[in-house]
N, C-alpha and C. Protein backbone atom coordinates (compact mmCIF):
# COMPACT_ATOMS: atom_id res chain seq x y z
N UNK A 1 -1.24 13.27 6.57
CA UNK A 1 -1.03 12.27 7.61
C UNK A 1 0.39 12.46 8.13
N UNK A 2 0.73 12.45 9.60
CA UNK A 2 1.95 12.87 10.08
C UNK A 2 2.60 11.41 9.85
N UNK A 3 3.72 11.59 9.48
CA UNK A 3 4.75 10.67 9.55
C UNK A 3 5.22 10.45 11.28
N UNK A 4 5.86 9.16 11.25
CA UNK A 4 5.92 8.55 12.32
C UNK A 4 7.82 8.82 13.01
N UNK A 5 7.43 8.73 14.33
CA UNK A 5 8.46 9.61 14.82
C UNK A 5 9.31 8.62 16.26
N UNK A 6 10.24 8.22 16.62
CA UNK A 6 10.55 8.06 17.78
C UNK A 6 9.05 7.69 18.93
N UNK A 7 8.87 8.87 18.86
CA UNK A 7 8.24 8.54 20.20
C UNK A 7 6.52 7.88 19.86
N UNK A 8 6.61 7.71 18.61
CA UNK A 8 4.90 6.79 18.36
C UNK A 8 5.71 5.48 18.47
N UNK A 9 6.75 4.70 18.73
CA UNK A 9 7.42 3.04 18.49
C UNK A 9 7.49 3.00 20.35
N UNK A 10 7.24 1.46 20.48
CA UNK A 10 7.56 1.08 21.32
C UNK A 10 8.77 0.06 21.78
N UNK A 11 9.24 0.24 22.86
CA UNK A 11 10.51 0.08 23.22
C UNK A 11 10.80 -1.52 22.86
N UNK A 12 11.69 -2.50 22.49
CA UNK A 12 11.83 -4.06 22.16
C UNK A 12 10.56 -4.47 23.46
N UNK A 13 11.43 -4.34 24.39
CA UNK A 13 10.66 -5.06 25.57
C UNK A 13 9.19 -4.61 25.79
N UNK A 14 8.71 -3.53 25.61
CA UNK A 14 7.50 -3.15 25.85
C UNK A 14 6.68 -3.83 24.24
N UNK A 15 6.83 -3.72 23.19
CA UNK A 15 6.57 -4.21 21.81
C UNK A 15 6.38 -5.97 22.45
N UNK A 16 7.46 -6.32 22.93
CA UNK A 16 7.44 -7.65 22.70
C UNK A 16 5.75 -8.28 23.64
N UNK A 17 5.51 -7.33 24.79
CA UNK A 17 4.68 -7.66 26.05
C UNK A 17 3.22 -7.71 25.25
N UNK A 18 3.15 -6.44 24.40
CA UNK A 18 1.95 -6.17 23.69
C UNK A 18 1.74 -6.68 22.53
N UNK A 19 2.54 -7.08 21.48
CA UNK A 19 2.23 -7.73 20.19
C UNK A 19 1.46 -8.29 19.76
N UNK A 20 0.99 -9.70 20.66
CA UNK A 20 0.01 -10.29 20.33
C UNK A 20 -1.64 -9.42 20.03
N UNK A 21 -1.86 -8.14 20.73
CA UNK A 21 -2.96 -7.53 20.92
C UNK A 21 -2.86 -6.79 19.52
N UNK A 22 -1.73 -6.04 19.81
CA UNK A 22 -1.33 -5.19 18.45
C UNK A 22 -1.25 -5.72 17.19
N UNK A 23 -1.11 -6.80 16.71
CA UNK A 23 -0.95 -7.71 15.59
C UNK A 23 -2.57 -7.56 15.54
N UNK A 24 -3.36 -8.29 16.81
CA UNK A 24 -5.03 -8.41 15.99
C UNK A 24 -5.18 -6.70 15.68
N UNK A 25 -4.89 -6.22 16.45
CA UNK A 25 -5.35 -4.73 15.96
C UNK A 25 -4.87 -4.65 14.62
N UNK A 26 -3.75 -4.71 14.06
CA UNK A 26 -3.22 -4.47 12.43
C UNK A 26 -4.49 -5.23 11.95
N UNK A 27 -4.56 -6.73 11.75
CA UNK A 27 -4.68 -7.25 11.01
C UNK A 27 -6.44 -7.02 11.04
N UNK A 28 -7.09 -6.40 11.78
CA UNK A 28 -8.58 -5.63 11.73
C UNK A 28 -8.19 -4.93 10.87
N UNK A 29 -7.80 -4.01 11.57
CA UNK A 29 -7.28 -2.46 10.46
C UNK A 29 -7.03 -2.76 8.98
N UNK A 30 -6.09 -3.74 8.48
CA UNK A 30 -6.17 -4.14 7.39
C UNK A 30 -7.12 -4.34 6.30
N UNK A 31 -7.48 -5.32 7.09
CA UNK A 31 -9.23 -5.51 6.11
C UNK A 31 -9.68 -4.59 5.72
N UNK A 32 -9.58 -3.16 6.13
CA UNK A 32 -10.26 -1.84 5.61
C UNK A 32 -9.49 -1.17 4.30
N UNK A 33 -8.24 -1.97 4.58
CA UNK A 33 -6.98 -1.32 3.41
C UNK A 33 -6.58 -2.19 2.52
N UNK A 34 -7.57 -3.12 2.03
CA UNK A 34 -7.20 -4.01 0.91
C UNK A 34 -8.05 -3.93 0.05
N UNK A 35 -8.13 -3.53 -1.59
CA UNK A 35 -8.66 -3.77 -2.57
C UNK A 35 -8.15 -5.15 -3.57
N UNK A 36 -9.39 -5.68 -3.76
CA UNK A 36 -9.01 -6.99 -4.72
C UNK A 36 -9.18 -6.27 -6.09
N UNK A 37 -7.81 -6.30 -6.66
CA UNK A 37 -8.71 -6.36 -8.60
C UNK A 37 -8.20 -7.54 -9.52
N UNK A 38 -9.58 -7.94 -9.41
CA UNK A 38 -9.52 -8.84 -10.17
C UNK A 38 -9.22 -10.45 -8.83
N UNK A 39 -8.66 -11.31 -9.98
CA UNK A 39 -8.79 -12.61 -8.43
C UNK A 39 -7.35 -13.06 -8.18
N UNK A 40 -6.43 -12.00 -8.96
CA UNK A 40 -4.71 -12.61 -8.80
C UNK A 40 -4.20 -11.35 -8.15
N UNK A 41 -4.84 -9.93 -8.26
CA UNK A 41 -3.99 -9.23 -8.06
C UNK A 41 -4.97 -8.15 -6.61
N UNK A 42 -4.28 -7.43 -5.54
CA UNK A 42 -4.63 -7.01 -4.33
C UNK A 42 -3.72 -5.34 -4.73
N UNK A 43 -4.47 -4.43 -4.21
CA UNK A 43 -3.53 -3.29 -3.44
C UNK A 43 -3.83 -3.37 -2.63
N UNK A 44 -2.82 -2.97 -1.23
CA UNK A 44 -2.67 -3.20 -0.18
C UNK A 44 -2.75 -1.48 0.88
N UNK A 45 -3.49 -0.57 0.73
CA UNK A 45 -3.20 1.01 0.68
C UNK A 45 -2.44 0.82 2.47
N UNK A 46 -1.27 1.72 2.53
CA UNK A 46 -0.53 2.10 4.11
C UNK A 46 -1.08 3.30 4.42
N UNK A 47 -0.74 2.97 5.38
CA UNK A 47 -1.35 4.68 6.26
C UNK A 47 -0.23 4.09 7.53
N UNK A 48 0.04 5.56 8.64
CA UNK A 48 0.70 5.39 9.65
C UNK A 48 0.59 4.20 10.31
N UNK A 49 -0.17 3.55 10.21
CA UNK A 49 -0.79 2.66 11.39
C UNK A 49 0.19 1.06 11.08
N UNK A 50 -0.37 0.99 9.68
CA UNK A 50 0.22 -0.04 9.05
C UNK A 50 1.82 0.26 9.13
N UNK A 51 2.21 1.17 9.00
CA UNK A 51 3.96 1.48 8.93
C UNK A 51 4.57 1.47 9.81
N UNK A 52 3.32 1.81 11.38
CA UNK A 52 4.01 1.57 12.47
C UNK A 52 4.44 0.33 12.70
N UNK A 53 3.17 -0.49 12.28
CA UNK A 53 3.48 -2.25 12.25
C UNK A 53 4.59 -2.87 11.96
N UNK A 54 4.95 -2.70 10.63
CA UNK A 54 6.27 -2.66 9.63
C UNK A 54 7.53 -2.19 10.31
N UNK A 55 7.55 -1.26 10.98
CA UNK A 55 8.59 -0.98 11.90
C UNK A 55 8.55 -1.67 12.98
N UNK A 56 7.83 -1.20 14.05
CA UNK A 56 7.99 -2.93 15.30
C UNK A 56 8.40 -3.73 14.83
N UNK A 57 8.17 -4.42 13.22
CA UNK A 57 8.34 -5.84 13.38
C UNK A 57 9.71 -5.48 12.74
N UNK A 58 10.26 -4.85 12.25
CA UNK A 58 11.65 -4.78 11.45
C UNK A 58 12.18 -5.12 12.81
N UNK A 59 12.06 -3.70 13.83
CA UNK A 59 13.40 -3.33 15.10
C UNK A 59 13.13 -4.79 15.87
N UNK A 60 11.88 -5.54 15.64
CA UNK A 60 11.95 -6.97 16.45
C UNK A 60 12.72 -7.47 16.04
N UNK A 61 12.74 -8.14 14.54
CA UNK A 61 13.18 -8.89 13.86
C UNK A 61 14.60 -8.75 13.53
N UNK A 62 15.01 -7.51 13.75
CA UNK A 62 16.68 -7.48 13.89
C UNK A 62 17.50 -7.07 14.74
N UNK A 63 15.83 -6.51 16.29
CA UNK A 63 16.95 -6.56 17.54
C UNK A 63 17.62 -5.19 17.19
N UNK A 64 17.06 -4.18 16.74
CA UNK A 64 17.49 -2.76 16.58
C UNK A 64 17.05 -1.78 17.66
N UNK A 65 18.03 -1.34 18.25
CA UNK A 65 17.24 -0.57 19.23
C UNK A 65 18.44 0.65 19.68
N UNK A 66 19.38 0.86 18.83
CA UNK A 66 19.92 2.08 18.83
C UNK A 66 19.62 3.31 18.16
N UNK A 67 19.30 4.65 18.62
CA UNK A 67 18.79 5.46 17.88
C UNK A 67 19.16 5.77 16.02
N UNK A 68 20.18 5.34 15.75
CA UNK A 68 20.56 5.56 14.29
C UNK A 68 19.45 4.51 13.28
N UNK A 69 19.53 3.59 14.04
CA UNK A 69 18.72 2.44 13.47
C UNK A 69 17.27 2.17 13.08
N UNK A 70 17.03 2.79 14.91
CA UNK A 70 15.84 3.18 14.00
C UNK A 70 15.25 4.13 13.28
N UNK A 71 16.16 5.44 13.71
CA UNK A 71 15.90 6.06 12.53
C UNK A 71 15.75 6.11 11.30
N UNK A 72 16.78 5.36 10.91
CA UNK A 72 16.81 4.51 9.42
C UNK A 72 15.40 3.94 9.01
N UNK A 73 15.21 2.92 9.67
CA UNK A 73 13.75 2.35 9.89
C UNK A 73 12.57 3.19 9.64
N UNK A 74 12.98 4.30 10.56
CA UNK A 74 11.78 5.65 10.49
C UNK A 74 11.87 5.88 8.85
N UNK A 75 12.83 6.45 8.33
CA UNK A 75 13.31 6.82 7.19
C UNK A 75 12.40 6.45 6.04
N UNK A 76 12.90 4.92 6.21
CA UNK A 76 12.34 4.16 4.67
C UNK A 76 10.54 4.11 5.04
N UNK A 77 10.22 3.87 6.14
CA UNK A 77 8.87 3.26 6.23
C UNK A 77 8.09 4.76 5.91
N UNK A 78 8.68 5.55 6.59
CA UNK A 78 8.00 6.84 6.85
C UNK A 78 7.69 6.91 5.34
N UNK A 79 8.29 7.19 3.81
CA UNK A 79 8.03 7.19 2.28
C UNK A 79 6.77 6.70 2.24
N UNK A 80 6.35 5.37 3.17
CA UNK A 80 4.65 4.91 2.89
C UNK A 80 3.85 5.47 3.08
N UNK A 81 3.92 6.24 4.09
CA UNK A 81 2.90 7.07 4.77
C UNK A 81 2.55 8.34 3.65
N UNK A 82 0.85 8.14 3.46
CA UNK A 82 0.25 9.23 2.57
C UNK A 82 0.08 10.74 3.30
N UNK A 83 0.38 11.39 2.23
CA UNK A 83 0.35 12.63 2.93
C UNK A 83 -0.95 13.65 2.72
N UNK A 84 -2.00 13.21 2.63
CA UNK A 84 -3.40 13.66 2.86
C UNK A 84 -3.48 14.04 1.10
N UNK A 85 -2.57 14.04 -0.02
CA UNK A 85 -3.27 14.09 -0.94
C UNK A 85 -2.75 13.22 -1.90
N UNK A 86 -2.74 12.37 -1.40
CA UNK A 86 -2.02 10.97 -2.27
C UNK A 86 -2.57 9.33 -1.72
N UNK A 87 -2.48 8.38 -2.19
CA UNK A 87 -2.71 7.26 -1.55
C UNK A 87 -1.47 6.50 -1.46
N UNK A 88 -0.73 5.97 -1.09
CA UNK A 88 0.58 4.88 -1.25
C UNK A 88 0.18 3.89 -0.72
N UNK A 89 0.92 3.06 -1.58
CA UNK A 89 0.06 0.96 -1.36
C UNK A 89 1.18 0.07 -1.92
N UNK A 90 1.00 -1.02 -1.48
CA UNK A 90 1.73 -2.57 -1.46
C UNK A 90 0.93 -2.86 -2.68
N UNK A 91 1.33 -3.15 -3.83
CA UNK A 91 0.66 -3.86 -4.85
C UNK A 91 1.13 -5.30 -5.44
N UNK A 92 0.44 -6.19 -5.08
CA UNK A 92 0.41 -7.63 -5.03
C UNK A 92 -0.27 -8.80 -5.72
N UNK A 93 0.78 -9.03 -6.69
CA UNK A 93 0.42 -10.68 -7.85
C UNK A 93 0.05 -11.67 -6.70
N UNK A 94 -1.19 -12.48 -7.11
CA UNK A 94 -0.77 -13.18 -5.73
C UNK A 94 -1.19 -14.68 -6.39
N UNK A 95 -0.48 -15.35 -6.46
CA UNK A 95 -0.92 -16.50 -7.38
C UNK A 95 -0.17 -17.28 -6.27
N UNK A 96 -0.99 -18.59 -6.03
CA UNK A 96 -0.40 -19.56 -5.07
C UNK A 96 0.62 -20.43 -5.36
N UNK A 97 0.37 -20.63 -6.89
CA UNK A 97 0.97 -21.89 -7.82
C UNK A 97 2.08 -21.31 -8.24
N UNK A 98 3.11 -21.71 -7.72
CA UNK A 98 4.48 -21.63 -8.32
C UNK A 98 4.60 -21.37 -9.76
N UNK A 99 4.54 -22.50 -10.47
CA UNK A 99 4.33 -22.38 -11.66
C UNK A 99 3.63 -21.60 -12.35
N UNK A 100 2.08 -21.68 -11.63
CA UNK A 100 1.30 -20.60 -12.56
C UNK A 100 2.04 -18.74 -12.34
N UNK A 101 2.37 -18.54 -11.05
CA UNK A 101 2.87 -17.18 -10.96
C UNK A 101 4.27 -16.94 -11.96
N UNK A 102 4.84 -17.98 -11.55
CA UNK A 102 6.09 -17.88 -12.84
C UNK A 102 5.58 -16.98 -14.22
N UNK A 103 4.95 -18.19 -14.89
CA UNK A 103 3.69 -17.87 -16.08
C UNK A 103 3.38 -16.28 -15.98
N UNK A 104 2.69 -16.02 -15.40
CA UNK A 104 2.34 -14.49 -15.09
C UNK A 104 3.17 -13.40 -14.95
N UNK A 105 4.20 -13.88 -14.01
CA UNK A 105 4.96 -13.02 -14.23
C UNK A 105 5.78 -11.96 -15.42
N UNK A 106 6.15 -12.94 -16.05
CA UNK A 106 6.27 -13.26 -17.52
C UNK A 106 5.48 -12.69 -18.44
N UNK A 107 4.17 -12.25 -18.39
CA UNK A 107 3.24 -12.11 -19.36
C UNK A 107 2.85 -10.33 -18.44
N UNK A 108 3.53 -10.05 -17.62
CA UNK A 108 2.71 -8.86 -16.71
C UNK A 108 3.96 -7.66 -17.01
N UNK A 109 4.82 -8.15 -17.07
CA UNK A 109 5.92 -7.24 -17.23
C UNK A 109 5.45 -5.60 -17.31
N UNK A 110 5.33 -4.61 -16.41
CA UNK A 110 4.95 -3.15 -16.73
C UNK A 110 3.24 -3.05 -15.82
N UNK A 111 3.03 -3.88 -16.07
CA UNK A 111 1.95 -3.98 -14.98
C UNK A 111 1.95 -2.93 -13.92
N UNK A 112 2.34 -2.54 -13.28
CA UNK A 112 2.06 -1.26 -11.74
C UNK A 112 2.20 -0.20 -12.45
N UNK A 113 2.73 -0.16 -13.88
CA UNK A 113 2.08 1.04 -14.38
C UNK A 113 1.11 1.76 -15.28
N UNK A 114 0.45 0.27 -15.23
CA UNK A 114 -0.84 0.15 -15.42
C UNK A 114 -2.30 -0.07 -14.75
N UNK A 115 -1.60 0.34 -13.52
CA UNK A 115 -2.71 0.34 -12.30
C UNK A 115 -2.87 1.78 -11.77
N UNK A 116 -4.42 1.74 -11.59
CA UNK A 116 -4.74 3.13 -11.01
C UNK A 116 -5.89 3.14 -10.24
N UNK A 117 -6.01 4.61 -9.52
CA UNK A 117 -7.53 4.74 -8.91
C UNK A 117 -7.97 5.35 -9.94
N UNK A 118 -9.54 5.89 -9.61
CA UNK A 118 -10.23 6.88 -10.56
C UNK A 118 -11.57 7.55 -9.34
N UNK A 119 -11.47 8.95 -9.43
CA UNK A 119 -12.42 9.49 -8.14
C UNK A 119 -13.63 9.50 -9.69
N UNK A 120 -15.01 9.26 -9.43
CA UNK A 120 -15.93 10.09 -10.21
C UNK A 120 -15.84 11.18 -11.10
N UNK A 121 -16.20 11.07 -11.92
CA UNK A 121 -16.21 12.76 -12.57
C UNK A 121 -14.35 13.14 -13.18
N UNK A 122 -13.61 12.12 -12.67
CA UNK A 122 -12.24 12.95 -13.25
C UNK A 122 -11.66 11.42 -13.59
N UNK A 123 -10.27 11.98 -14.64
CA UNK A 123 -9.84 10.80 -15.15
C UNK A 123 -9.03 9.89 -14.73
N UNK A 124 -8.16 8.56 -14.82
CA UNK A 124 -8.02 7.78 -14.08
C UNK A 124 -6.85 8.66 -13.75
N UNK A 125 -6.09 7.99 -12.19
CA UNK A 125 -4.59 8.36 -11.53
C UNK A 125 -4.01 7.01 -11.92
N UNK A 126 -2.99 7.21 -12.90
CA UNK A 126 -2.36 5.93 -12.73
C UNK A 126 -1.37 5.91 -11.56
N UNK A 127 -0.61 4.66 -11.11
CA UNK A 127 0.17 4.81 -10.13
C UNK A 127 1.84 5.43 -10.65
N UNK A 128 2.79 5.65 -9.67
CA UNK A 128 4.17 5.63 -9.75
C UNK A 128 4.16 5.08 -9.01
N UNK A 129 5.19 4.00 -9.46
CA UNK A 129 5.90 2.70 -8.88
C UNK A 129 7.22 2.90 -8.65
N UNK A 130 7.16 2.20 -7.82
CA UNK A 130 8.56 1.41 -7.51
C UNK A 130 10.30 2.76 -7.57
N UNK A 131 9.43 3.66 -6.60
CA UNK A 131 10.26 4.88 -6.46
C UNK A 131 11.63 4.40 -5.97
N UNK A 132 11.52 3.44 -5.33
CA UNK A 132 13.09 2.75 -4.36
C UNK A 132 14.04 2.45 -5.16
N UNK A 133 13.90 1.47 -6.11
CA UNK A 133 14.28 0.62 -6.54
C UNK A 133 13.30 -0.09 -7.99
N UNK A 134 14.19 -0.27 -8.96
CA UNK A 134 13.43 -0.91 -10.67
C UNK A 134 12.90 -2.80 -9.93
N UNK A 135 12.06 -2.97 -10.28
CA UNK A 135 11.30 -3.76 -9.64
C UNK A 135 10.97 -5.10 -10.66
N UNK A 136 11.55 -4.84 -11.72
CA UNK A 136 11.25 -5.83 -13.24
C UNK A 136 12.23 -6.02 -14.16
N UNK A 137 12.53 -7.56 -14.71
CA UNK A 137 13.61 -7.20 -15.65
C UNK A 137 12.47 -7.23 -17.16
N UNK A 138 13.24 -8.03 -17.86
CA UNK A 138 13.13 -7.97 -19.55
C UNK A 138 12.31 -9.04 -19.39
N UNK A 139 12.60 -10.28 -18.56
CA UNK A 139 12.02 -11.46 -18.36
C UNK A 139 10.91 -12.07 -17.72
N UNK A 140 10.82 -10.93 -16.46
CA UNK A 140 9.57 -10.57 -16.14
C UNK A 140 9.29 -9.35 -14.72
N UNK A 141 8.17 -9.65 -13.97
CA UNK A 141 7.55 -8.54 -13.35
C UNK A 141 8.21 -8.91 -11.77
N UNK A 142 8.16 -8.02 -10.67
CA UNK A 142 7.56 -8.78 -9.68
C UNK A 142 6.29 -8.50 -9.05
N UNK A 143 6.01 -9.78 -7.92
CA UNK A 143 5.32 -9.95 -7.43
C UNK A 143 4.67 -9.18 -6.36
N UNK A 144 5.65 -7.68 -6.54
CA UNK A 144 5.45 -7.23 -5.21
C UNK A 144 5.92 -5.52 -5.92
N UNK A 145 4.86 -4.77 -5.78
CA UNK A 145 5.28 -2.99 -5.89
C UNK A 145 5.41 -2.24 -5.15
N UNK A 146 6.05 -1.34 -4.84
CA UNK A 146 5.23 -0.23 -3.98
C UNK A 146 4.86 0.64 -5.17
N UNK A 147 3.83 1.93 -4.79
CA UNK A 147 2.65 2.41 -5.96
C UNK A 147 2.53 3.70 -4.29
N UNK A 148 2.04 4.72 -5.45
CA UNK A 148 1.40 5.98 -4.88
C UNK A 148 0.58 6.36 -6.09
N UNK A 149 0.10 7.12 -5.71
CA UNK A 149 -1.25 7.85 -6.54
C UNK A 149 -1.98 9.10 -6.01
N UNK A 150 -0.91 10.09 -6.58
CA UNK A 150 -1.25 11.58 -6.27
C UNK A 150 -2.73 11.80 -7.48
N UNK A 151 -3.36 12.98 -6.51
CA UNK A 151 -4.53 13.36 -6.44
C UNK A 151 -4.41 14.93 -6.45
N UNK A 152 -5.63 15.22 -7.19
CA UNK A 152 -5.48 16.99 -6.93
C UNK A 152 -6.38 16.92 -6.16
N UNK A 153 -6.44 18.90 -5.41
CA UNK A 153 -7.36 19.06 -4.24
C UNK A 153 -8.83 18.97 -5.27
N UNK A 154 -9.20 18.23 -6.16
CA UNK A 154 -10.54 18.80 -6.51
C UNK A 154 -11.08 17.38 -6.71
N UNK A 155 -10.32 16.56 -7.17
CA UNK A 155 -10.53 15.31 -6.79
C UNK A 155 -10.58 14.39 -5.11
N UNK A 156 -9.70 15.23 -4.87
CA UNK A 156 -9.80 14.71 -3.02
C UNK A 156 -10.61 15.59 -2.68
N UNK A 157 -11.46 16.56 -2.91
CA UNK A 157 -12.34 17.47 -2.26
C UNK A 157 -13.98 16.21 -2.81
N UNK A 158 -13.67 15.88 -3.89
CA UNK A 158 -15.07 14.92 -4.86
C UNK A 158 -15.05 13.95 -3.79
N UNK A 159 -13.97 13.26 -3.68
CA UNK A 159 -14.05 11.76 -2.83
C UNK A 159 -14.58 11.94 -1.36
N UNK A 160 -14.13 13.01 -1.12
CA UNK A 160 -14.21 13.57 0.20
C UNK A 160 -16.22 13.53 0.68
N UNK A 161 -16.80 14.15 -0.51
CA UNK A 161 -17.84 14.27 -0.87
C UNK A 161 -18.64 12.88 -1.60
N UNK A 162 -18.25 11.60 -1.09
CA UNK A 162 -19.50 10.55 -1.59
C UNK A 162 -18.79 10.35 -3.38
N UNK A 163 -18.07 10.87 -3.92
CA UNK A 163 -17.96 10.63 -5.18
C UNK A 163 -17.22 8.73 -5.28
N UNK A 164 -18.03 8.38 -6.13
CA UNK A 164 -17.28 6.86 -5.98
C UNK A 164 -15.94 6.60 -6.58
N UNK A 165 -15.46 5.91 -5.88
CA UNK A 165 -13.81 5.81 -6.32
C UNK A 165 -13.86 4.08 -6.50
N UNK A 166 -12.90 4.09 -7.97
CA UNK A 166 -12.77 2.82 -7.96
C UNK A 166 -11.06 2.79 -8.41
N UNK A 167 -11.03 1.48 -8.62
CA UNK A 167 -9.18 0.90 -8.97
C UNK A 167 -9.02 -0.34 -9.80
N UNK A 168 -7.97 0.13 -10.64
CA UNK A 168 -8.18 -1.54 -11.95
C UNK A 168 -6.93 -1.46 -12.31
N UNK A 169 -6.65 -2.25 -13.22
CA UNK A 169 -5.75 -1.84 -14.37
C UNK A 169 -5.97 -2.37 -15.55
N UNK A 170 -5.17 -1.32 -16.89
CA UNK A 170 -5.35 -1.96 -17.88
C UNK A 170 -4.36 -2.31 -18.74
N UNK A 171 -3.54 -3.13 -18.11
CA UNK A 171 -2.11 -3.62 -18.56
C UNK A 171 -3.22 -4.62 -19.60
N UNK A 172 -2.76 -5.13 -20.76
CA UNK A 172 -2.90 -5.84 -22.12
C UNK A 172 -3.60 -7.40 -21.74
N UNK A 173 -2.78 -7.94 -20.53
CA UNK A 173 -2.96 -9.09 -20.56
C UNK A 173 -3.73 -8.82 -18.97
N UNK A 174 -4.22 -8.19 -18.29
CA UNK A 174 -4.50 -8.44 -17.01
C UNK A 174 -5.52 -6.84 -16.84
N UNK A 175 -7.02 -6.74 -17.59
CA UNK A 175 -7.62 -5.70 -17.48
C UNK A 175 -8.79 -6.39 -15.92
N UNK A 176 -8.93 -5.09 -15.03
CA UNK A 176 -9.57 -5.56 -14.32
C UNK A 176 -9.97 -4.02 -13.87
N UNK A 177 -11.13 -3.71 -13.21
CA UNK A 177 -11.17 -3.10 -12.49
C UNK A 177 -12.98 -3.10 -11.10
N UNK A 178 -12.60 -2.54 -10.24
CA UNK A 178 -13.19 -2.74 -8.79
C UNK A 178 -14.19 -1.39 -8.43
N UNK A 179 -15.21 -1.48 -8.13
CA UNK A 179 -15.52 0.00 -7.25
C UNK A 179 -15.16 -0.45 -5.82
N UNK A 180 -14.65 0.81 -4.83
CA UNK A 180 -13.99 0.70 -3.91
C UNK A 180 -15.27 0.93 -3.07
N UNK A 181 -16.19 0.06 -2.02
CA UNK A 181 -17.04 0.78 -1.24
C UNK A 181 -16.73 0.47 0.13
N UNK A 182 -17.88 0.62 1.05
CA UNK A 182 -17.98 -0.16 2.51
C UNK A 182 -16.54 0.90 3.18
N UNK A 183 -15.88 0.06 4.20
CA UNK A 183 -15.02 0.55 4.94
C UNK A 183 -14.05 0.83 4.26
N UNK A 184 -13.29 0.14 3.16
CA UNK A 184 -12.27 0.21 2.42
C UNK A 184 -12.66 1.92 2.07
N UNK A 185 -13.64 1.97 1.35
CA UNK A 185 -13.99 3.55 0.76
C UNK A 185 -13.41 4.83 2.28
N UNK A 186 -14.20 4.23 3.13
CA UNK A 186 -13.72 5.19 4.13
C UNK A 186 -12.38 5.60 4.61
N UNK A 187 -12.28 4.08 4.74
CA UNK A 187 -10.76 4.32 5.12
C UNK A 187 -9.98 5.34 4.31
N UNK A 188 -9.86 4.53 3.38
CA UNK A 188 -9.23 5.33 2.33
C UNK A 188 -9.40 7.52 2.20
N UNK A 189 -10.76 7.64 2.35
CA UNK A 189 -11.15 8.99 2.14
C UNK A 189 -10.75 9.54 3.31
N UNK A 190 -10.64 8.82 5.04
CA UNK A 190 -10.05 9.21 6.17
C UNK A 190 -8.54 9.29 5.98
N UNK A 191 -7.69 9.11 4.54
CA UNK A 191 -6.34 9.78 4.38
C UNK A 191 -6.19 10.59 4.33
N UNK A 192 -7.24 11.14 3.64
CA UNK A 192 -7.48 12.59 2.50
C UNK A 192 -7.60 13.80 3.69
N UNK A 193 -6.70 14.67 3.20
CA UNK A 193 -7.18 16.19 4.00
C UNK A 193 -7.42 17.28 3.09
């Protein structure tokens, strides 16, 4: 998947005219790139589309519109973007209750590296997390990862081919896992080259 460049962003003023359209467009698109596992926890898989999003709304939101800037912008977002033999995703505790997420937090500690896909026929991919930046203390987790999940060509050649792919984890206190079907499946296999 090509990483995103200058000339795929649109200008403040032109972004600002179209947004409203472009936002429903993300938030369609989305729905195809969310796996639930389990009923607290979501991956969220990026692809260009979604990163373009993430950028508009940064250079909105801080009024960036000199070339260094957004390059920068380009920079970090561009890391999301899968490169046809990997998946990269937002991985997300999502507990409403203050309190109860506290709780969890607490008890999850190591968690994103205990999350993975698995294509058919081969063994699970766990993820690498939190390449940016350590994301957890001693005390607890957060609420929020980034995660990739490299793939060999024989496994992305299986998926490619109908093989079912699913995603769980089996951190101690939080085992779950999902088969991935419907659009989500596609989407997902439309990363793969």
């Amino acid at each position: 998947m090509s990483k995103l460049t200058h000339e795929d962003l649109y200008s403040l003023e032109e972004y600002s005219r179209i947004r409203p359209d472009f936002r429903e467009k993300i938030i369609a698109h989305k729905k195809n790139r969310r796996v639930g596992v389990g009923k607290d926890a979501a991956v969220y898989f990026e692809d260009a589309l979604t990163m373009q999003y993430q950028v508009q709304e940064m250079l909105r939101i801080e009024r960036i519109f000199e070339h260094e800037g957004i390059q920068e912008e380009l920079d970090v977002y561009n890391s999301l973007i899968p490169d046809g033999m990997n998946w990269k995703a937002t991985f997300m505790l999502e507990y409403n209750d203050v309190e109860e997420r506290k709780a969890a937090l607490a008890q999850l500690i190591g968690i994103e590296k205990k999350l993975w896909v698995q294509v058919e026929g081969f063994d699970k991919v766990f993820a690498i997390a939190n390449e940016d930046l350590d994301r957890e203390t001693e005390e607890k987790t957060s609420a929020v990862h980034f995660v990739r999940f490299e793939l060999s060509a024989e496994m992305v050649s299986a998926a490619k081919q109908g093989s079912q792919i699913k995603a769980g984890t089996d951190h101690a206190n939080y085992q779950e896992g999902t088969i991935i079907s419907g659009g989500v499946r596609e989407s997902l296999v439309g990363d793969l080259h």
